[in-house]
Protein backbone atom coordinates (compact mmCIF):
# COMPACT_ATOMS: atom_id res chain seq x y z
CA UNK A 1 0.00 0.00 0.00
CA UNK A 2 1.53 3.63 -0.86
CA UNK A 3 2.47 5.51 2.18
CA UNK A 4 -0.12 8.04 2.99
CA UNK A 5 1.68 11.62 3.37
CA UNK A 6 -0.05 12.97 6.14
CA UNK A 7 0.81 11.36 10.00
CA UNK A 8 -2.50 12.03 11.55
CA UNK A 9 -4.35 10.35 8.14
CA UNK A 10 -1.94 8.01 8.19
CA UNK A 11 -2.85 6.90 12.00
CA UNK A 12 -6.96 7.45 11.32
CA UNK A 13 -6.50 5.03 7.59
CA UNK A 14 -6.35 1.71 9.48
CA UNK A 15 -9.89 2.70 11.76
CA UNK A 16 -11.51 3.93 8.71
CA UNK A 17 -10.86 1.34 6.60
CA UNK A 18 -12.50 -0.67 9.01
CA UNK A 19 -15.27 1.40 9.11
CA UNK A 20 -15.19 1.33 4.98
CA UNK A 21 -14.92 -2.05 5.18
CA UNK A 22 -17.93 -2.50 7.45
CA UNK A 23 -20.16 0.14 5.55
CA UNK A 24 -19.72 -1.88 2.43
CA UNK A 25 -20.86 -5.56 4.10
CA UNK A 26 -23.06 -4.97 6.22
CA UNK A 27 -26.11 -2.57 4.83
CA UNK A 28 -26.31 -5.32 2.70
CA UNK A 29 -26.40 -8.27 4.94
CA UNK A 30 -29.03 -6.35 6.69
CA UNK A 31 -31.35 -5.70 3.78
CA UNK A 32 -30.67 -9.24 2.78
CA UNK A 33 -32.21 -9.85 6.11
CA UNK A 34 -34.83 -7.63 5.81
CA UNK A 35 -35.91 -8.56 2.67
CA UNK A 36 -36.04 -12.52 3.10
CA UNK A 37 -35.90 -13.06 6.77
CA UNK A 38 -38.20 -10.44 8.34
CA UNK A 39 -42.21 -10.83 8.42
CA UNK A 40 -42.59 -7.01 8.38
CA UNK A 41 -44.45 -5.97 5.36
CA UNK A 42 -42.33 -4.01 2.55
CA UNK A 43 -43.31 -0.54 2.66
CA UNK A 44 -43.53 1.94 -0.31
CA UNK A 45 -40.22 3.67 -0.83
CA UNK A 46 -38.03 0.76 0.73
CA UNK A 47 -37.02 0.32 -2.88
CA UNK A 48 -35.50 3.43 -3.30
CA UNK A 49 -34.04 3.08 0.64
CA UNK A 50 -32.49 -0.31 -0.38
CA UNK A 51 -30.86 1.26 -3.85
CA UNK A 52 -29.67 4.16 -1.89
CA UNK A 53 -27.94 1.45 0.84
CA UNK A 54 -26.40 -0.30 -1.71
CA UNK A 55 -24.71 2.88 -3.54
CA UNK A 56 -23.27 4.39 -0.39
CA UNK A 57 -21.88 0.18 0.37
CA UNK A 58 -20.33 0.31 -3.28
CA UNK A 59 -19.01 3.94 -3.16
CA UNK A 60 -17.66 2.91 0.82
CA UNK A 61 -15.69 -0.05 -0.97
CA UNK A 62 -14.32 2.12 -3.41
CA UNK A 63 -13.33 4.82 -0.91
CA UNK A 64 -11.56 1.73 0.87
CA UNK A 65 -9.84 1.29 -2.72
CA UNK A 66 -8.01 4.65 -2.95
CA UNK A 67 -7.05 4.71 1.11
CA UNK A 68 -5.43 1.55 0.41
CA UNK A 69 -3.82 4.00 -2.84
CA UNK A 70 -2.76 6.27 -0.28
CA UNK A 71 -5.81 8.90 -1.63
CA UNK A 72 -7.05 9.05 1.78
CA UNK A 73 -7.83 12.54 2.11
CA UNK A 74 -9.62 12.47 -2.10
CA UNK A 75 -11.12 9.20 -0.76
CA UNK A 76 -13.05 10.64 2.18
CA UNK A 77 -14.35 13.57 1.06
CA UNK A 78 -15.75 12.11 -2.03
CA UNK A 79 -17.17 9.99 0.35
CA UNK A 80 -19.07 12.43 2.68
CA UNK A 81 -20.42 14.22 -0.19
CA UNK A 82 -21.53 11.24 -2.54
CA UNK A 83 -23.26 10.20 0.89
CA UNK A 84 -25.08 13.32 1.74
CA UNK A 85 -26.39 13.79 -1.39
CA UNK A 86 -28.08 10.55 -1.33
CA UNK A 87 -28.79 11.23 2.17
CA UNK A 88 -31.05 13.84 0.78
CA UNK A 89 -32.22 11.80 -2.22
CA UNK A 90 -33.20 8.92 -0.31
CA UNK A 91 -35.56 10.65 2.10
CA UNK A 92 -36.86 13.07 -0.51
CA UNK A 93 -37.84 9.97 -2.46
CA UNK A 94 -38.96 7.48 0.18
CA UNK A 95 -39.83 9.80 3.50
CA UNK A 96 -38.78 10.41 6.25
CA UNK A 97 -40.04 6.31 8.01
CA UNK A 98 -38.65 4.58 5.50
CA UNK A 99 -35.21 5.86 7.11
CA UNK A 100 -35.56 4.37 10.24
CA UNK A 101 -33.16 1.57 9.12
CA UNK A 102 -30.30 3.86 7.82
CA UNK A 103 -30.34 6.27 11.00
CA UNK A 104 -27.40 4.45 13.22
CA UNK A 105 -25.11 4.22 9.58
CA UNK A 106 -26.40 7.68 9.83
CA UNK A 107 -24.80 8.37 13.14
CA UNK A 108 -21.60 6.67 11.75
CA UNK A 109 -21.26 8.98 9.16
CA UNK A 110 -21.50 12.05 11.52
CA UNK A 111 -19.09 10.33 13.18
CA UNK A 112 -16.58 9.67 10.61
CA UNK A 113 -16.73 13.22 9.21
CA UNK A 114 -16.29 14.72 12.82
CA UNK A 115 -13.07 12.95 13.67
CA UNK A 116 -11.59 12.14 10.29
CA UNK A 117 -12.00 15.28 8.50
CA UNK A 118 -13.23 17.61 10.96
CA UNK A 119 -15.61 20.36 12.86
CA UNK A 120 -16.89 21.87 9.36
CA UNK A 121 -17.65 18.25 7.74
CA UNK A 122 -19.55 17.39 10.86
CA UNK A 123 -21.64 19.91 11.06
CA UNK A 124 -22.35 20.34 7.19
CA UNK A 125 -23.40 16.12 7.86
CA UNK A 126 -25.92 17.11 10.13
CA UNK A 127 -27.16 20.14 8.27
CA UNK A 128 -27.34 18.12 5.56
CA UNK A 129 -29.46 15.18 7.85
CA UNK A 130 -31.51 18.33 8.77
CA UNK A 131 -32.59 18.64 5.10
CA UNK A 132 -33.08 15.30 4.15
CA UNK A 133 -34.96 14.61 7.39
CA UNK A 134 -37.54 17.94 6.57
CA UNK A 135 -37.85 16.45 2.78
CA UNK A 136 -38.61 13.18 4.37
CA UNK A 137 -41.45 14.57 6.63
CA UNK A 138 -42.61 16.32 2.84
CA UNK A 139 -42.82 12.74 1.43
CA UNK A 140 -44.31 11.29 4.27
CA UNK A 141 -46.90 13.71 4.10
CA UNK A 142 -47.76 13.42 0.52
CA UNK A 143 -47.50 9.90 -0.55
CA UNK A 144 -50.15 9.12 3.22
CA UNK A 145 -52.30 12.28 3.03
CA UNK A 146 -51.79 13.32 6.82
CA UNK A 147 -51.33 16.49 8.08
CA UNK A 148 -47.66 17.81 8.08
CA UNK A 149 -47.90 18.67 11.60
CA UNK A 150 -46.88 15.38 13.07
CA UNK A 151 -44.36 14.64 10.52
CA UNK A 152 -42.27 17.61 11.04
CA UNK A 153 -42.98 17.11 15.00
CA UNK A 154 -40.96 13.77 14.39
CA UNK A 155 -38.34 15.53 12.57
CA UNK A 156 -37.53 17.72 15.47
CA UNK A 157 -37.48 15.06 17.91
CA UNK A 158 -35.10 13.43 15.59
CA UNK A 159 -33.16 16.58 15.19
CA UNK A 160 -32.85 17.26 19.03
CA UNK A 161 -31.07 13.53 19.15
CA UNK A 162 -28.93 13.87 16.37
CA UNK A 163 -28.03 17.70 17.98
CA UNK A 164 -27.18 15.77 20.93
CA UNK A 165 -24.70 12.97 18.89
CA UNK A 166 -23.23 15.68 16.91
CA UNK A 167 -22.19 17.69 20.10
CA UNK A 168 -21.20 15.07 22.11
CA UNK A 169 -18.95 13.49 18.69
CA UNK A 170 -17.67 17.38 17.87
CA UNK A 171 -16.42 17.63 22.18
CA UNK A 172 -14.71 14.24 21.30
CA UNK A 173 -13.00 15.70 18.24
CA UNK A 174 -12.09 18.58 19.70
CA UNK A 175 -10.51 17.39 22.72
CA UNK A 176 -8.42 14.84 20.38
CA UNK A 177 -7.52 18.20 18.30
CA UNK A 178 -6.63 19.79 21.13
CA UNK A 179 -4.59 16.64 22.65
CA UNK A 180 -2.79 16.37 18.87
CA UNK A 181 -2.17 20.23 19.23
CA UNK A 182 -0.34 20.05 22.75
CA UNK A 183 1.60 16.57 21.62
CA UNK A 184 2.83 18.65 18.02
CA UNK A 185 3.89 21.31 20.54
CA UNK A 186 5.40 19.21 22.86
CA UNK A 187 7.33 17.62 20.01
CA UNK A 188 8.47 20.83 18.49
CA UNK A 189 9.99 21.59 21.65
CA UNK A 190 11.38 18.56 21.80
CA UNK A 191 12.93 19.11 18.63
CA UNK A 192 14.44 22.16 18.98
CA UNK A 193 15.66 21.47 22.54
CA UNK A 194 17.41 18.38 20.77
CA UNK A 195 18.29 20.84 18.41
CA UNK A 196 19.95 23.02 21.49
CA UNK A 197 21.48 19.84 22.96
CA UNK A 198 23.31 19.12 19.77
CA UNK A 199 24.72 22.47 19.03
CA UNK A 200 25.62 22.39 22.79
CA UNK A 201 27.37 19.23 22.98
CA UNK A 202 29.04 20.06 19.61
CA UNK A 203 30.33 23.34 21.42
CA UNK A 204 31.74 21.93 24.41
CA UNK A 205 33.79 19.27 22.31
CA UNK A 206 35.09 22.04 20.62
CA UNK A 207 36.05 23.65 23.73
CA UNK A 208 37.65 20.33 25.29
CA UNK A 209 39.29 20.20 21.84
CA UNK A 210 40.63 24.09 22.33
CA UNK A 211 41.36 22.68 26.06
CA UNK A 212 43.38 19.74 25.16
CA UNK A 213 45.53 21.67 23.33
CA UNK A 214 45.92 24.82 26.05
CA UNK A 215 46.99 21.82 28.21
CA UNK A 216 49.42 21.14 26.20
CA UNK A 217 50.70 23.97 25.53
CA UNK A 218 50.63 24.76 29.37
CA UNK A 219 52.97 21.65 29.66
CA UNK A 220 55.71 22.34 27.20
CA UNK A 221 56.01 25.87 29.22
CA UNK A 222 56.67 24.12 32.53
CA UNK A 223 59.10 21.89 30.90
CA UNK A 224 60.61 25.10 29.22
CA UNK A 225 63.45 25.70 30.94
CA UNK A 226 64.56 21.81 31.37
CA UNK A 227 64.23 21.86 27.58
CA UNK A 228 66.26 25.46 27.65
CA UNK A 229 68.89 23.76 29.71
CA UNK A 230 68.98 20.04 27.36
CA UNK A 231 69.35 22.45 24.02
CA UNK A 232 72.11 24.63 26.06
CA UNK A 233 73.69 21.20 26.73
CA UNK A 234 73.71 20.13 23.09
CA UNK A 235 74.87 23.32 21.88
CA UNK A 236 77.84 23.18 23.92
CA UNK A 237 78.64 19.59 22.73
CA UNK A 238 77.95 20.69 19.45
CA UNK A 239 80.66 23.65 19.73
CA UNK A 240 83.36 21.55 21.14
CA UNK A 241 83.04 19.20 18.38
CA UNK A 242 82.91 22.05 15.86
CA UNK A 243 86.40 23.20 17.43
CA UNK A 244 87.38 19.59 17.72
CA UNK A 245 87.46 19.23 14.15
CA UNK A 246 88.67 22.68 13.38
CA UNK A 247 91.94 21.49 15.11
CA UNK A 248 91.93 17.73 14.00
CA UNK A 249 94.75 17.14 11.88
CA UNK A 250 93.71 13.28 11.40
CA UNK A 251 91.18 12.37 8.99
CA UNK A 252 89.74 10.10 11.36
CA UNK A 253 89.83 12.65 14.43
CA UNK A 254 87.99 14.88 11.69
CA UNK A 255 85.06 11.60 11.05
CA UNK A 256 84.64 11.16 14.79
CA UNK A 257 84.48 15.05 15.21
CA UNK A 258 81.33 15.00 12.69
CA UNK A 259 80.12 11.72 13.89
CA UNK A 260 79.59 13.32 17.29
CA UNK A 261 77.90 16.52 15.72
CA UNK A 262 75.48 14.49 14.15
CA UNK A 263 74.22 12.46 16.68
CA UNK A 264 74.00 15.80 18.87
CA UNK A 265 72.13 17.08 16.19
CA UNK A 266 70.05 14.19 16.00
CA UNK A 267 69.40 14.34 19.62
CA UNK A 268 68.45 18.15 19.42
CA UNK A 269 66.05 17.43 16.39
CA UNK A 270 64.46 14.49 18.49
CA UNK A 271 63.54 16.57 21.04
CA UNK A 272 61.97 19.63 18.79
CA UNK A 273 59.78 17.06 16.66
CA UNK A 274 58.62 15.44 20.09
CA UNK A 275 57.62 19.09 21.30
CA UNK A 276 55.96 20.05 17.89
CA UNK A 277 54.22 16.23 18.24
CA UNK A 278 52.86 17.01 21.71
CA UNK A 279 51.79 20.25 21.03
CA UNK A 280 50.08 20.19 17.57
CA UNK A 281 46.46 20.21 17.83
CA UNK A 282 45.64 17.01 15.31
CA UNK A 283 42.18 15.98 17.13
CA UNK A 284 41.79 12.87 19.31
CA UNK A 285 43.62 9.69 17.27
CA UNK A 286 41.92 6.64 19.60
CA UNK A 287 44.26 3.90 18.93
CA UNK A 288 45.41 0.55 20.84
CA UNK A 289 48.80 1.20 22.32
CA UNK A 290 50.93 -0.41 25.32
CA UNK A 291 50.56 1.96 28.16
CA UNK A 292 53.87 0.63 30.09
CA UNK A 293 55.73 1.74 26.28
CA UNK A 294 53.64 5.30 26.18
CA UNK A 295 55.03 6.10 30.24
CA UNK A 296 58.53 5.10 29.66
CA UNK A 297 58.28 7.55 25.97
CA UNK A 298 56.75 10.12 28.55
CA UNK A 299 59.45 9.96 30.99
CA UNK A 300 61.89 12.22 29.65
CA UNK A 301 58.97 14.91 29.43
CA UNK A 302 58.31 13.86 32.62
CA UNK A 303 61.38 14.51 34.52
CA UNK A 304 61.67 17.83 32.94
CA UNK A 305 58.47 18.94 34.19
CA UNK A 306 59.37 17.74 37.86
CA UNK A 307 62.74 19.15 38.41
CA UNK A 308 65.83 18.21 39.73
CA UNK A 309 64.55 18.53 43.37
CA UNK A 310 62.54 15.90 43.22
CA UNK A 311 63.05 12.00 42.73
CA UNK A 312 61.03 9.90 40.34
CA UNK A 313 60.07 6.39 41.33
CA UNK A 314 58.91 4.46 37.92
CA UNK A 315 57.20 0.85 38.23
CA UNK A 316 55.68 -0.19 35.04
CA UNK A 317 54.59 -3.82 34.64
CA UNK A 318 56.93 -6.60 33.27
CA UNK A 319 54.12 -7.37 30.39
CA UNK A 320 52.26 -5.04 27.85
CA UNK A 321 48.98 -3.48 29.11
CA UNK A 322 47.14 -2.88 25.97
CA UNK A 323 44.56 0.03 26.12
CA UNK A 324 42.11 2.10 23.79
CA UNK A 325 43.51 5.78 24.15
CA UNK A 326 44.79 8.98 22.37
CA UNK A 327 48.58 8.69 23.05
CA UNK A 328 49.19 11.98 22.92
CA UNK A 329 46.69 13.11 25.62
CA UNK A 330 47.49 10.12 27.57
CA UNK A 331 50.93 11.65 27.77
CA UNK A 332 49.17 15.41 28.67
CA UNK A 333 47.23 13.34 31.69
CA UNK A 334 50.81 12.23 32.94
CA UNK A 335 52.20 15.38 32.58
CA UNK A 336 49.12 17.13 33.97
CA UNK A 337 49.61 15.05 37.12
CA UNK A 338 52.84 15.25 37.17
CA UNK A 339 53.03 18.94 37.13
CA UNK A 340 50.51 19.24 39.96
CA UNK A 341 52.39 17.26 42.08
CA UNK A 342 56.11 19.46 41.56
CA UNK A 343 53.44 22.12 42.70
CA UNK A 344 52.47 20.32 45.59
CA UNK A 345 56.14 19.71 46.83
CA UNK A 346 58.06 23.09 46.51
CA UNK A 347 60.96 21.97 48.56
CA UNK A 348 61.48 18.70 46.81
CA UNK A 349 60.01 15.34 47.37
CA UNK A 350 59.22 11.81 46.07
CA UNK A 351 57.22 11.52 42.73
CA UNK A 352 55.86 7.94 41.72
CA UNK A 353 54.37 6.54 38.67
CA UNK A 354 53.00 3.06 38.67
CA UNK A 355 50.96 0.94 36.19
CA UNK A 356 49.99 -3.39 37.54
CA UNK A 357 49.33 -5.05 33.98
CA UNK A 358 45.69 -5.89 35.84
CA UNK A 359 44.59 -3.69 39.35
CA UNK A 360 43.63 -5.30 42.36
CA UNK A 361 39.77 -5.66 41.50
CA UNK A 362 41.08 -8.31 38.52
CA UNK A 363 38.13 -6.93 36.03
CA UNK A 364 40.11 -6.10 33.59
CA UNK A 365 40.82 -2.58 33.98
CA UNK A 366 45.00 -1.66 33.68
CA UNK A 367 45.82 0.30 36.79
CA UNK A 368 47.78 3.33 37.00
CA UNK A 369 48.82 4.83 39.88
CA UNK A 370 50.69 8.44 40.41
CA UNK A 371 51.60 9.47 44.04
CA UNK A 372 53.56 12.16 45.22
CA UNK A 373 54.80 13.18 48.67
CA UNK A 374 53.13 16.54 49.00
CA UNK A 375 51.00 18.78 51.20
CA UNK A 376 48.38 16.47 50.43
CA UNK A 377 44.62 17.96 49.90
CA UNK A 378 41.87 18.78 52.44
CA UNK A 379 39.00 16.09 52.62
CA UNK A 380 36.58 18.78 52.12
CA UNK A 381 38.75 19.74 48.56
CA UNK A 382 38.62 16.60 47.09
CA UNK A 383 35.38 16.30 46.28
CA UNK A 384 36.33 19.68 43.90
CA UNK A 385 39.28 19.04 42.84
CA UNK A 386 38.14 17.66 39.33
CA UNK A 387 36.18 20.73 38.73
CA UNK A 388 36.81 22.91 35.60
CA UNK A 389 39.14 26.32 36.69
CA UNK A 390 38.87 24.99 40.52
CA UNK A 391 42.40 25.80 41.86
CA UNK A 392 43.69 26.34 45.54
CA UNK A 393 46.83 28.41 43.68
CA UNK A 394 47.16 32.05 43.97
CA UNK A 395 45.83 34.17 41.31
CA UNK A 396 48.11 33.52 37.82
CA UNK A 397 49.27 30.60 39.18
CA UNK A 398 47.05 28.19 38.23
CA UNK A 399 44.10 27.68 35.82
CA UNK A 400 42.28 24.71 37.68
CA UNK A 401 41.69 22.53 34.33
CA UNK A 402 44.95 20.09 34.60
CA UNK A 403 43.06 17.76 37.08
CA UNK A 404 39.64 18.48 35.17
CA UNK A 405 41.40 17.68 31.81
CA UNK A 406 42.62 14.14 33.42
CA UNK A 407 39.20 13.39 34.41
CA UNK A 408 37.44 14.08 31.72
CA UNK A 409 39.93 12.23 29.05
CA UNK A 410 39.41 8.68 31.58
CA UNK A 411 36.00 9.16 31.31
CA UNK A 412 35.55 9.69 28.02
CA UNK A 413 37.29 6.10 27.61
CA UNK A 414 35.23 4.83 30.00
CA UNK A 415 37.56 4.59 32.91
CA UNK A 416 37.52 6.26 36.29
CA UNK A 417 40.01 8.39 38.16
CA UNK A 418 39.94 8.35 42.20
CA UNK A 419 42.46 10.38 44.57
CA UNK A 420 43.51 9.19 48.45
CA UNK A 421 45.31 11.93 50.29
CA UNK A 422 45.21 14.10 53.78
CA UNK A 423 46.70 17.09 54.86
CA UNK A 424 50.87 16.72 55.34
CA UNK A 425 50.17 12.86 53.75
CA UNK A 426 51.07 13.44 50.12
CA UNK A 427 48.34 12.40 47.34
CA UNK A 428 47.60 9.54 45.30
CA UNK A 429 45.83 9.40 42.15
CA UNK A 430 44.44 5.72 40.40
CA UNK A 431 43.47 5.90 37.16
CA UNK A 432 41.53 2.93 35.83
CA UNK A 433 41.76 2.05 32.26
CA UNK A 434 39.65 -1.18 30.30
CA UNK A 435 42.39 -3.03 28.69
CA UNK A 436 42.20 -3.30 25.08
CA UNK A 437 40.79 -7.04 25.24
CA UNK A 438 38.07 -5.73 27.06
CA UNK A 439 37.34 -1.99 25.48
CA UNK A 440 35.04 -1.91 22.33
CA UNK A 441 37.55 -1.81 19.21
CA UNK A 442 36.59 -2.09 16.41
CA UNK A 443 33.47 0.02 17.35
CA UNK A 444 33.72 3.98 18.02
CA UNK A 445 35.69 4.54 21.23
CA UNK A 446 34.07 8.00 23.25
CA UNK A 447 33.01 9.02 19.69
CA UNK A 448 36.18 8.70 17.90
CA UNK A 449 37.29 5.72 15.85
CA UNK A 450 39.19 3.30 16.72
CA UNK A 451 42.81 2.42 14.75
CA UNK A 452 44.98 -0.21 15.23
């Protein structure tokens, strides 16, 4: 069956072809009934009462023919006026007793141009019954000689109950209007709040996004001057085997004099391509990697950002721990954490990183665990801690999104991040990572696909 444009037609075509379908069996079964069953005696104008019957059965089956089309709304309306019009025929012709059969299909009519098409077609049906009723009383009148009087008396009595139907069916209709009206409201709202929601969400990725690479940013700053003080360190080498081979007077003192310049060289381009890596702002890559592989890469990066004041305790499993991940921003949560604790220990301290191929809980989560011995933070702090531009720093010292940052990038891969700490106690954060076996590769990984 074609689709049938309209939703609300498209809900009311599967009752009213029902109805059709009804309309154009049973009038006939009943005036099969009447005619061979019934001992009443056939009255004059039952003829033209029975051909009327039959035409509005035949034209019901053909409206049922274009609904099933998809014509519905051509299909209906032909419908309502083919069937007043011999509405008004058939009384005119037979009178108004000769009716009595027809009124509930009558009703049924009112009823299906009320809710199907609407107010106007219901209450042109009844004006229309109005007229065919008065004929009918005109008929009655002429083909039995009585006086009009009673006739038309019968008419109104007949009018009053149809009033009645046609209020009661047009209250019906107009409460389901109003009902539709509210629900299309309700779903425009809908709409355009989903609307809202998307622009929204699409905003605040593109604010992590401008985040994520602020963070990063942030992070090759702190590790400025350890970077300042590497390059001075090259530089020098470099000189002294510039003069070295300025004064060789051997070939092969002048080789080994190159050979040293190049790998400083090498060394000193290394570590400019791994700062224009970090910092680049490429967009989330989600890829399977080893995270024991990605902390020992980071640990360079890492000491730089910590000082010299403070020692660095690395444990980092015997075996690979696989996990689903950005590298690059699983290197700015490190470093993020990493700078917070050099913060947290002015005067030097103890900085651990540790990552257990499976945690304690044995669900197949990698564990990863970064302690430091600091100040520690205040019970009622760490509930805030994770908060976006939350910072206990002075003003310019801080902008409160390296811990949000963290928490947001093991979320979004469906991990969790928890701290332990008291004042004077240091801190100590466990992050909680599904290992690759476990994660959903293969699929789209915190919106981002997956490459392995």
């Amino acid at each position: 069956m074609p689709a049938i444009a309209d939703p609300v037609d498209r809900r009311n075509a599967p009752m009213l072809q029902v109805v059709l379908a009804l309309l154009g069996v049973a009038p006939p079964l009943l005036w099969l009934y009447r005619a061979l069953v019934s001992d009443l005696a056939w009255r004059p104008g039952e003829t033209a009462s029975l051909l009327t019957s039959l035409a509005i059965s035949a034209i019901a089956l053909w409206s049922l023919a274009l609904i099933r089309r998809g014509r519905f709304q051509w299909a209906i309306r032909q419908l309502m006026v083919v069937v007043a019009l011999l509405m008004i025929a058939a009384y005119a012709g037979a009178g108004l007793m000769a009716q009595t059969f027809e009124q509930p299909i009558q009703v049924m009519w009112m009823f299906v141009a009320g809710m199907v098409i609407g107010r106007r077609a219901l209450w042109a049906m009844y004006g229309a019954l109005l007229v065919a009723m008065t004929l009918g009383a005109l008929t009655d009148s002429r083909l039995t000689g009585e006086a009009l009087g009673p006739s038309l008396a019968d008419v109104g009595v007949r009018a009053v109950m149809f009033l009645l139907i046609a209020v009661v069916i047009d209250g019906i209709a107009a409460a389901l209007r109003g009902s539709l009206d509210e629900a299309n409201r309700h779903a425009r709202a809908l709409a355009d709040a989903n609307a809202r929601l998307s622009d929204e969400i699409a905003a605040r990725e593109r604010a992590q996004a401008q985040l994520l690479h602020a963070q990063r940013v942030e992070a090759i700053g702190r590790m400025a001057s350890g970077v300042a003080h590497d390059f001075n360190h090259l530089l020098a080498l470099m000189l002294g085997y510039v003069e070295r081979g300025r004064r060789a007077a051997d070939p092969h003192e002048l080789a080994a004099a190159f050979a040293g310049l190049d790998v400083a060289v090498q060394r000193a381009t290394a570590i400019t391509h791994k700062l224009l890596h970090f910092a680049r702002d490429d967009g989330r890559r989600i890829e399977r990697f080893d995270a024991v592989a990605a902390a020992r890469d980071a640990v360079p990066m890492l000491r730089q950002t910590l000082g010299p004041r403070i020692a660095f305790d690395l444990d980092l499993a015997q075996a690979p721990c696989p996990i689903v991940f950005d590298r690059a921003q699983f290197a700015l949560a490190l470093l993020n954490l990493a700078a917070n604790a050099a913060q947290a220990m002015p005067d030097g301290g103890r900085f651990g990183l540790r990552i257990a191929g499976e945690d304690d809980a044995g669900d197949g989560m990698v564990g990863i665990e970064v302690s430091d011995t600091g100040h520690g933070i205040a019970p009622e702090l760490q509930a805030r801690i994770f908060e976006p531009f939350f910072t206990t720093r002075p003003a310019g010292q801080g902008t409160g999104l390296g811990l949000a940052v963290v928490a947001d990038l093991v979320a979004d891969a469906g991990g969790t991040l928890a701290v332990d700490s008291a004042p004077g106690a240091g801190a100590r954060f466990r992050l909680r990572l599904p290992r690759a076996e476990t994660a959903p590769v293969g699929d789209r990984v915190a919106g981002y696909q997956v490459s392995t």
